[in-house]
PDB file of N, CA and C in Angstrom:
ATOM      1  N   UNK A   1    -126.971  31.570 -19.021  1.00  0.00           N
ATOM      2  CA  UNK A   1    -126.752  30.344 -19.756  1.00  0.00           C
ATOM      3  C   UNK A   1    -126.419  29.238 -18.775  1.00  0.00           C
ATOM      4  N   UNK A   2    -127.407  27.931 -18.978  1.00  0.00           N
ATOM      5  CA  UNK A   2    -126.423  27.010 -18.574  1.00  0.00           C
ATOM      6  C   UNK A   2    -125.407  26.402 -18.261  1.00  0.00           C
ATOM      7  N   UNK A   3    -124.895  26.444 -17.074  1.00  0.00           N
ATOM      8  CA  UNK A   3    -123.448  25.774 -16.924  1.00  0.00           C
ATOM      9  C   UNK A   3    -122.556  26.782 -17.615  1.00  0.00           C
ATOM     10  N   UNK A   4    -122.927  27.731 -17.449  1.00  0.00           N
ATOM     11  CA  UNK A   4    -121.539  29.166 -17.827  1.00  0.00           C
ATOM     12  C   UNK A   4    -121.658  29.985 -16.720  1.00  0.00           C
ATOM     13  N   UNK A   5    -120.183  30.037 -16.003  1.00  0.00           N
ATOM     14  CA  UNK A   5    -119.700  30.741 -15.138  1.00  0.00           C
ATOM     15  C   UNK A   5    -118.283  31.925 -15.811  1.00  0.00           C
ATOM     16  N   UNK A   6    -118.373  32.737 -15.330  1.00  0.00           N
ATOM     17  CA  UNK A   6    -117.870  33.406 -15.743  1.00  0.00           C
ATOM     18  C   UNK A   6    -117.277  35.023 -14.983  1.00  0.00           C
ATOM     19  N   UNK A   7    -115.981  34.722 -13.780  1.00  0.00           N
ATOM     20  CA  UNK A   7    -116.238  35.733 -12.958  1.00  0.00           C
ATOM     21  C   UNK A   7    -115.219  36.650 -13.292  1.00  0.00           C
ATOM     22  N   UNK A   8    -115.742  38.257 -12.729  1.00  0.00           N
ATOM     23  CA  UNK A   8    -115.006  39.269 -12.937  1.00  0.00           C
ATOM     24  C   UNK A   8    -113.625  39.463 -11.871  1.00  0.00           C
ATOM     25  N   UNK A   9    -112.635  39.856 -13.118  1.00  0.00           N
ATOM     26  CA  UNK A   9    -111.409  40.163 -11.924  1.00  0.00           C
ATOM     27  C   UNK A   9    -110.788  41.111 -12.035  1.00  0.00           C
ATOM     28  N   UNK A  10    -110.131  41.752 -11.659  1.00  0.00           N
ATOM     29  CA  UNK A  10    -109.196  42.829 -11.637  1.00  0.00           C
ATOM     30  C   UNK A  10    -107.674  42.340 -11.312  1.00  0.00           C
ATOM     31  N   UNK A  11    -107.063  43.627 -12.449  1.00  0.00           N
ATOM     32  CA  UNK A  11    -105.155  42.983 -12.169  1.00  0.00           C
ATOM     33  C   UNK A  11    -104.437  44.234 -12.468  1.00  0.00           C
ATOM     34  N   UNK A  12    -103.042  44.032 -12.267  1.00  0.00           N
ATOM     35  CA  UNK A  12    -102.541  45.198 -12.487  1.00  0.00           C
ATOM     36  C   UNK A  12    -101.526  44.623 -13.509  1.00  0.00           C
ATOM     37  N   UNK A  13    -101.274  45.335 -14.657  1.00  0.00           N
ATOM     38  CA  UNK A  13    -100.713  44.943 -16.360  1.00  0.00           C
ATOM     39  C   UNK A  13     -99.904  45.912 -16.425  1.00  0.00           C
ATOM     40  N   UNK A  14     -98.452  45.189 -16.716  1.00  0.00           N
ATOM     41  CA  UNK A  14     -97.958  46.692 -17.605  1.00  0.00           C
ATOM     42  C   UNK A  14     -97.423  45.859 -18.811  1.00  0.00           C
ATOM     43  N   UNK A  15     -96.568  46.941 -19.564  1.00  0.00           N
ATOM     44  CA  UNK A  15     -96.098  46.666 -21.092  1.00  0.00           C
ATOM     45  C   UNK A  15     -95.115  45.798 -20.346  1.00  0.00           C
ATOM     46  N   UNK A  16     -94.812  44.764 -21.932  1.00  0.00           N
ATOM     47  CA  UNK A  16     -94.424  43.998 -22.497  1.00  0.00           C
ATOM     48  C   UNK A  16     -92.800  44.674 -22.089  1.00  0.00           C
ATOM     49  N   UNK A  17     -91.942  43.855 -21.640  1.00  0.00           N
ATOM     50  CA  UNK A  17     -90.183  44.274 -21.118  1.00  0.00           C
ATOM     51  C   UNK A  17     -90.009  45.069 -20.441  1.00  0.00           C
ATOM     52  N   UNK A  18     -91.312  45.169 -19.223  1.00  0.00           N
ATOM     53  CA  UNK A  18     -90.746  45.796 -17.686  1.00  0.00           C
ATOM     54  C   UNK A  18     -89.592  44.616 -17.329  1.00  0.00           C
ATOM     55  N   UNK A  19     -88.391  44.952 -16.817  1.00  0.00           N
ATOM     56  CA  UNK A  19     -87.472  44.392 -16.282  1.00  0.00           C
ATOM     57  C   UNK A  19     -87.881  43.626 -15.131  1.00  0.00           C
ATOM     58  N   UNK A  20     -87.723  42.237 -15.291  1.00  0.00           N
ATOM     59  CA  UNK A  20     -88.282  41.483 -14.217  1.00  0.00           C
ATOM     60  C   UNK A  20     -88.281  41.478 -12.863  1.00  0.00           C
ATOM     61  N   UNK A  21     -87.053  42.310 -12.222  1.00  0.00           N
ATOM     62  CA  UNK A  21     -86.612  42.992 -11.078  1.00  0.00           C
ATOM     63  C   UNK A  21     -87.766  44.088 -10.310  1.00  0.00           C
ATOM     64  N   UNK A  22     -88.150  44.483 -11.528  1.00  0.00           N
ATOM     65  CA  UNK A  22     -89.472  45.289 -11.261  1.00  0.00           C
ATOM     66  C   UNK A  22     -90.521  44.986 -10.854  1.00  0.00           C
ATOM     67  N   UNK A  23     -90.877  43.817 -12.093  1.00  0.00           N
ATOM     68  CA  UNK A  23     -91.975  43.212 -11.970  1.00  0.00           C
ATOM     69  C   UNK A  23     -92.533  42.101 -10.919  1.00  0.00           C
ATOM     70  N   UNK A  24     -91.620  41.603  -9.917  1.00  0.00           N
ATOM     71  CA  UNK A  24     -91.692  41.787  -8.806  1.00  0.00           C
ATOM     72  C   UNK A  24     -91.656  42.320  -7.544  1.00  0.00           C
ATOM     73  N   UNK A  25     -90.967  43.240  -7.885  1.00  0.00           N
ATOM     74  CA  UNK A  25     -91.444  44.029  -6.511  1.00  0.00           C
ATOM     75  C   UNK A  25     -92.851  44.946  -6.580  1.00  0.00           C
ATOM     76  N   UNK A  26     -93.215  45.255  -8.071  1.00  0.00           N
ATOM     77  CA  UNK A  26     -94.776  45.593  -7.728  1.00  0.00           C
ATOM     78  C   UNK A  26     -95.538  44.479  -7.324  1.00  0.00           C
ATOM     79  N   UNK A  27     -95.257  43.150  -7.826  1.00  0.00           N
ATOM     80  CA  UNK A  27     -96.008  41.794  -7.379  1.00  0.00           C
ATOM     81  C   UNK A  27     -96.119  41.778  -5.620  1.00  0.00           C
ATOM     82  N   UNK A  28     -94.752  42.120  -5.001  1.00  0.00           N
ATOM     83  CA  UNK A  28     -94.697  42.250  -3.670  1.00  0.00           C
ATOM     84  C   UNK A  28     -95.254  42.864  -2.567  1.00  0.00           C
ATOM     85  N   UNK A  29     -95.349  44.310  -4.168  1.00  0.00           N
ATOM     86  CA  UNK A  29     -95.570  45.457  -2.891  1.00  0.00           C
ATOM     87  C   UNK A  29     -97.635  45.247  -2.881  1.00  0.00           C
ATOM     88  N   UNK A  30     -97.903  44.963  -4.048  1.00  0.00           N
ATOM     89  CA  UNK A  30     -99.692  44.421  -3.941  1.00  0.00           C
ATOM     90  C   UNK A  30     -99.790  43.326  -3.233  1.00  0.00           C
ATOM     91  N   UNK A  31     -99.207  42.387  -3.285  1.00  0.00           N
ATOM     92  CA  UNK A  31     -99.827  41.203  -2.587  1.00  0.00           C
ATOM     93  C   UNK A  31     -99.449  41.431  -1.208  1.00  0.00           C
ATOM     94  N   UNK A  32     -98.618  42.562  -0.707  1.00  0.00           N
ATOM     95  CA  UNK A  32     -98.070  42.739   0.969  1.00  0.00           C
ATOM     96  C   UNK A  32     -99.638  43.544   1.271  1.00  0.00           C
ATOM     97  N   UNK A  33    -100.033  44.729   0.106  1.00  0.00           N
ATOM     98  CA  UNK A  33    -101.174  45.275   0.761  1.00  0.00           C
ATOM     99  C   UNK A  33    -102.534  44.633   0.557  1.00  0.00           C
ATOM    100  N   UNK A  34    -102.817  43.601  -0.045  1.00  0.00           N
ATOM    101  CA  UNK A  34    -104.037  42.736  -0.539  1.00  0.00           C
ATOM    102  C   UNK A  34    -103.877  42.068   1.096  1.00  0.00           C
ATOM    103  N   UNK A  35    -102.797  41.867   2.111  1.00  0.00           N
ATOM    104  CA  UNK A  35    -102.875  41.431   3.287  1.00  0.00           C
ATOM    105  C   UNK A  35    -103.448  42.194   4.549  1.00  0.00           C
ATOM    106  N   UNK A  36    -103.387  43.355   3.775  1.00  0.00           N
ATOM    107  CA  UNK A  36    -104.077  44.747   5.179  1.00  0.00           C
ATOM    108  C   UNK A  36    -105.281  44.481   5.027  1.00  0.00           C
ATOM    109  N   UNK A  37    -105.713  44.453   6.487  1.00  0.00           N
ATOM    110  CA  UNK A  37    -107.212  43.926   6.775  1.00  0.00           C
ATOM    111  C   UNK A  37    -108.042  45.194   6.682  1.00  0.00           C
ATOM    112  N   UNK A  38    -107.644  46.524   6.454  1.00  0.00           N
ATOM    113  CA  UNK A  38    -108.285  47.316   6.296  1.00  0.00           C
ATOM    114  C   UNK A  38    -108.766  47.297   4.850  1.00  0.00           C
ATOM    115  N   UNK A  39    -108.017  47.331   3.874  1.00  0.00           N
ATOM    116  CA  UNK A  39    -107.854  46.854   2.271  1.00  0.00           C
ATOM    117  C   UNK A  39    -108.701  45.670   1.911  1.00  0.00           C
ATOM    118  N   UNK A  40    -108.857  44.451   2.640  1.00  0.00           N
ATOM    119  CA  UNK A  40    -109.496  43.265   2.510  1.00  0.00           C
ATOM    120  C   UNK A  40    -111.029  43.484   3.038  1.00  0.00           C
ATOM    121  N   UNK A  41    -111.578  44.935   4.157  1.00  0.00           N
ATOM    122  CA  UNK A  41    -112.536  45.489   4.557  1.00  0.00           C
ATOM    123  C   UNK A  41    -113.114  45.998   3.067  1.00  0.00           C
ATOM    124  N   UNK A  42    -112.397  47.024   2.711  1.00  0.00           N
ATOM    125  CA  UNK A  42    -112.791  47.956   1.915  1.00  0.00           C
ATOM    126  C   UNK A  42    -113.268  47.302   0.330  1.00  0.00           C
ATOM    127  N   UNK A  43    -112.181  45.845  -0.075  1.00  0.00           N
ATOM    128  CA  UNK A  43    -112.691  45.487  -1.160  1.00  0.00           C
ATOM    129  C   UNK A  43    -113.615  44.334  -1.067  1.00  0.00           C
ATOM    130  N   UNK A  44    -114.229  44.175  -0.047  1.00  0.00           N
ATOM    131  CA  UNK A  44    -114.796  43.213   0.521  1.00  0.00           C
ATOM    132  C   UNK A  44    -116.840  43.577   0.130  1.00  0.00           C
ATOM    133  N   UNK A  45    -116.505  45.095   0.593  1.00  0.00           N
ATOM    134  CA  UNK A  45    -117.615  45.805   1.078  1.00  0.00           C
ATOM    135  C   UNK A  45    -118.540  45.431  -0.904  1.00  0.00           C
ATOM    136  N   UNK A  46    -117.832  45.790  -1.939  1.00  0.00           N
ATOM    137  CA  UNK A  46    -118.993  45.724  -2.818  1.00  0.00           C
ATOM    138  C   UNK A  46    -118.597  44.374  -3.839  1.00  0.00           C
ATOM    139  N   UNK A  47    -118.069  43.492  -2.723  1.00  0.00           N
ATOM    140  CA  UNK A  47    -118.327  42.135  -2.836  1.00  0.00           C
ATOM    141  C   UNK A  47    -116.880  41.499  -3.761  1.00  0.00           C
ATOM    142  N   UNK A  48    -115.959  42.142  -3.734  1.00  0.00           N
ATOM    143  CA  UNK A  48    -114.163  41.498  -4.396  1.00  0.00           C
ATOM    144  C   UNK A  48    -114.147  41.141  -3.302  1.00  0.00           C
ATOM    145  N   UNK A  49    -113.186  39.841  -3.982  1.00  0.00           N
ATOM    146  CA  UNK A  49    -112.029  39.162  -2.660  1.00  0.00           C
ATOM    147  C   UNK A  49    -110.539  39.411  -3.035  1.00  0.00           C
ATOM    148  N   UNK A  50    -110.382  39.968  -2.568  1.00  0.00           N
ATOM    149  CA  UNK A  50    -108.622  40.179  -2.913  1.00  0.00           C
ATOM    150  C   UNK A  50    -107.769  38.653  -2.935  1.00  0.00           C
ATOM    151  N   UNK A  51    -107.222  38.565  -3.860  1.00  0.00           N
ATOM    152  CA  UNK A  51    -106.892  37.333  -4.448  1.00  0.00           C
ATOM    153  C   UNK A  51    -104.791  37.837  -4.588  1.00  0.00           C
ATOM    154  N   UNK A  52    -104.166  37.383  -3.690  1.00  0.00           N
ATOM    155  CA  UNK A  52    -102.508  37.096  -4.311  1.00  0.00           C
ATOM    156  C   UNK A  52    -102.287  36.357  -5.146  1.00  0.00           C
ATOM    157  N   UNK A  53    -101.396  37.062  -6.097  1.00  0.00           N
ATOM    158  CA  UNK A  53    -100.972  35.747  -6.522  1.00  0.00           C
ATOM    159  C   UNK A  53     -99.536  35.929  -6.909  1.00  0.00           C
ATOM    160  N   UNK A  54     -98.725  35.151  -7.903  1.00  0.00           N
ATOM    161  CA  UNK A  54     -97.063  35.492  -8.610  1.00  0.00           C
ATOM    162  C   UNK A  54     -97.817  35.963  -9.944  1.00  0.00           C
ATOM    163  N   UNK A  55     -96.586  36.461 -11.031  1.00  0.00           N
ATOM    164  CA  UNK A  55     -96.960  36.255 -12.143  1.00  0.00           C
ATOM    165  C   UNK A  55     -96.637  35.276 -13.007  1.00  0.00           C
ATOM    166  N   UNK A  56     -96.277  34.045 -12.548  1.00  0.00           N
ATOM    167  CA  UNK A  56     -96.711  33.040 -13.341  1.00  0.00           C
ATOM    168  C   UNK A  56     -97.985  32.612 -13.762  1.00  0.00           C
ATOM    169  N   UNK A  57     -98.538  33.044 -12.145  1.00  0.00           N
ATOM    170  CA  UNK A  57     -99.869  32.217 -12.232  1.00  0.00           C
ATOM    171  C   UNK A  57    -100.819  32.942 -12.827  1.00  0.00           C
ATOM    172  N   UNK A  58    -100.810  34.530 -13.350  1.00  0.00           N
ATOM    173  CA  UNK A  58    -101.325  35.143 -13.639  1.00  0.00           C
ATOM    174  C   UNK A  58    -101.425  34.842 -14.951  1.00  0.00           C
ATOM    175  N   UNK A  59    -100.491  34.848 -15.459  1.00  0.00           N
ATOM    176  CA  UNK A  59     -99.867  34.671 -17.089  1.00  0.00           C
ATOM    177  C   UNK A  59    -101.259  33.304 -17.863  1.00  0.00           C
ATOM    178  N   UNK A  60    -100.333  32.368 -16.422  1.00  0.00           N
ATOM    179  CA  UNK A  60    -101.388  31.084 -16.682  1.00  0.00           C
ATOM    180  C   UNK A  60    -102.852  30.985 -16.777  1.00  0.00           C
ATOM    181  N   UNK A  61    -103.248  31.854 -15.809  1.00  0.00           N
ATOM    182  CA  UNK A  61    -105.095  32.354 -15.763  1.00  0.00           C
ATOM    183  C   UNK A  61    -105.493  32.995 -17.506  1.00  0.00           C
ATOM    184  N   UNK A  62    -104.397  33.963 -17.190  1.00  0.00           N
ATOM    185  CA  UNK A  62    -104.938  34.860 -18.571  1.00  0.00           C
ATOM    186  C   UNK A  62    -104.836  33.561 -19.799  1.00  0.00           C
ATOM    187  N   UNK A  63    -103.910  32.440 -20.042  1.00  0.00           N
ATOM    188  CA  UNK A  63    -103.547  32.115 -20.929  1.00  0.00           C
ATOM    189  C   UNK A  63    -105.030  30.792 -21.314  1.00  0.00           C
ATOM    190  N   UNK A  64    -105.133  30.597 -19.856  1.00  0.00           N
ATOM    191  CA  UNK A  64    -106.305  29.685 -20.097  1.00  0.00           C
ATOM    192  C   UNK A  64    -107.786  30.221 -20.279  1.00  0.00           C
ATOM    193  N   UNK A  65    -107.890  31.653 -19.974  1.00  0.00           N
ATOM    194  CA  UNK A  65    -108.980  32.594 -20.339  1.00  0.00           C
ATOM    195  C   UNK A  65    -108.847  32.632 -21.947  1.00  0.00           C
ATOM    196  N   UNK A  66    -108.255  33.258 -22.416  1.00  0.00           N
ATOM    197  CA  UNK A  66    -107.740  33.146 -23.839  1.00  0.00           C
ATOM    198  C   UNK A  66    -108.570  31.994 -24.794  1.00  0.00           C
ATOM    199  N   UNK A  67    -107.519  30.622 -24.061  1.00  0.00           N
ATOM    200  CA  UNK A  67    -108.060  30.014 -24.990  1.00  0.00           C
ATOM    201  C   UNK A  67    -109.336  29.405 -24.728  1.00  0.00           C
ATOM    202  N   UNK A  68    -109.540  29.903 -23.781  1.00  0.00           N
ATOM    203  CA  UNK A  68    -111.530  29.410 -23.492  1.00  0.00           C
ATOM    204  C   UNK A  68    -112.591  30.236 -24.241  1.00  0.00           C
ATOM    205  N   UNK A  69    -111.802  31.479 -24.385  1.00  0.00           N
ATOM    206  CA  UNK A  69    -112.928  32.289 -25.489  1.00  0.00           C
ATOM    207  C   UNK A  69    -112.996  31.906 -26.595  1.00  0.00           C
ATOM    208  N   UNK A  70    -111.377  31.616 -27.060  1.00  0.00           N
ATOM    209  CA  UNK A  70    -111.065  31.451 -28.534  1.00  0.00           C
ATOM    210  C   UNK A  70    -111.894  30.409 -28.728  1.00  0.00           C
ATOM    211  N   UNK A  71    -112.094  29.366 -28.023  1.00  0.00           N
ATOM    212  CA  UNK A  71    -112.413  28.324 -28.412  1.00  0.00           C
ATOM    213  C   UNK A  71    -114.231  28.482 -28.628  1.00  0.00           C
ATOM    214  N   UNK A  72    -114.504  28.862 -27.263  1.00  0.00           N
ATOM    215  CA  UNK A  72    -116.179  29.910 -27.482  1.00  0.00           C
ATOM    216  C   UNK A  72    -116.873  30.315 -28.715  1.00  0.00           C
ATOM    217  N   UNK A  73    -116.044  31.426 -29.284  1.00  0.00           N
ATOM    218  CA  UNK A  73    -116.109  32.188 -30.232  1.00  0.00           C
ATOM    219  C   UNK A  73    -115.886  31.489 -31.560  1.00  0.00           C
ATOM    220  N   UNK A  74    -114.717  30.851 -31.806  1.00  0.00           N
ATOM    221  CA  UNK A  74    -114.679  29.740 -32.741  1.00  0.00           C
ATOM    222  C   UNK A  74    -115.945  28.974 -32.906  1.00  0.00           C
ATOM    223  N   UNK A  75    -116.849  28.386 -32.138  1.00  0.00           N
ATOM    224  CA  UNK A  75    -117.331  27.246 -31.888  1.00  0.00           C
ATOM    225  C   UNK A  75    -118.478  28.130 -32.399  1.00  0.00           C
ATOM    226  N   UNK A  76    -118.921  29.180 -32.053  1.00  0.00           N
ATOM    227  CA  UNK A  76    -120.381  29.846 -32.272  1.00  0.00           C
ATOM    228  C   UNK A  76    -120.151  30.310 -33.867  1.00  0.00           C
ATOM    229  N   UNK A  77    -119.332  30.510 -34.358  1.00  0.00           N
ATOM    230  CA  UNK A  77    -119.458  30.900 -35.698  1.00  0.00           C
ATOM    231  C   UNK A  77    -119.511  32.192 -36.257  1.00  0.00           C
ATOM    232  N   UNK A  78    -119.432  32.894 -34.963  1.00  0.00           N
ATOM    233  CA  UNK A  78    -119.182  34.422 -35.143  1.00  0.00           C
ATOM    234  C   UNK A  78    -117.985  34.945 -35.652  1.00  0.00           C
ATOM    235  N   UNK A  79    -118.384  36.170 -36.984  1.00  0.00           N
ATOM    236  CA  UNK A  79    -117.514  36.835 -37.625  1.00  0.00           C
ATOM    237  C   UNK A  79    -117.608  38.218 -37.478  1.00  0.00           C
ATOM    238  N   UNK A  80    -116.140  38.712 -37.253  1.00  0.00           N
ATOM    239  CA  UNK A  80    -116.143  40.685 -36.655  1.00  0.00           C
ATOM    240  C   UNK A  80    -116.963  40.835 -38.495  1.00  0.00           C
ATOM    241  N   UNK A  81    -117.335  42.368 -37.846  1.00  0.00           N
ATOM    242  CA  UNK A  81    -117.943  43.075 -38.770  1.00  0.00           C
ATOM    243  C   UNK A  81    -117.120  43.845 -39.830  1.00  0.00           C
TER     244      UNK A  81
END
């Protein structure tokens, strides 16, 4: 389609009231190894870029993904079965 981009990503999710104490130090301990150049080799090879980030900004991606479909899907007129 015209002027639709649309790229694939990968993340790591857990449930809803991991203790935030937590939920950064897994943030830490991925974005310390998304820095090993062996890791940045390996996800490189079938074409990912390893991407850091916090989880704010994650929250924020997902939140603006969201409403870009909603709005998509709204707009086309499509109803679940």
């Amino acid at each position: 389609m015209d002027g639709f981009d649309q790229p694939s990503f990968n993340a790591q999710m857990g449930l809803r009231g991991i203790p935030e104490r937590n939920v950064r130090r897994m943030n830490a301990t991925m974005n310390e190894g998304l820095r090993n150049p062996q890791i940045i080799k390996r996800r490189a090879a079938p074409g990912s870029i390893p991407f850091r980030s916090m989880p704010e900004e994650f929250t924020a991606l997902m939140r603006a993904h969201r409403q870009r479909w909603q709005a998509l899907v709204r707009s086309s007129g499509l109803q679940p079965e």
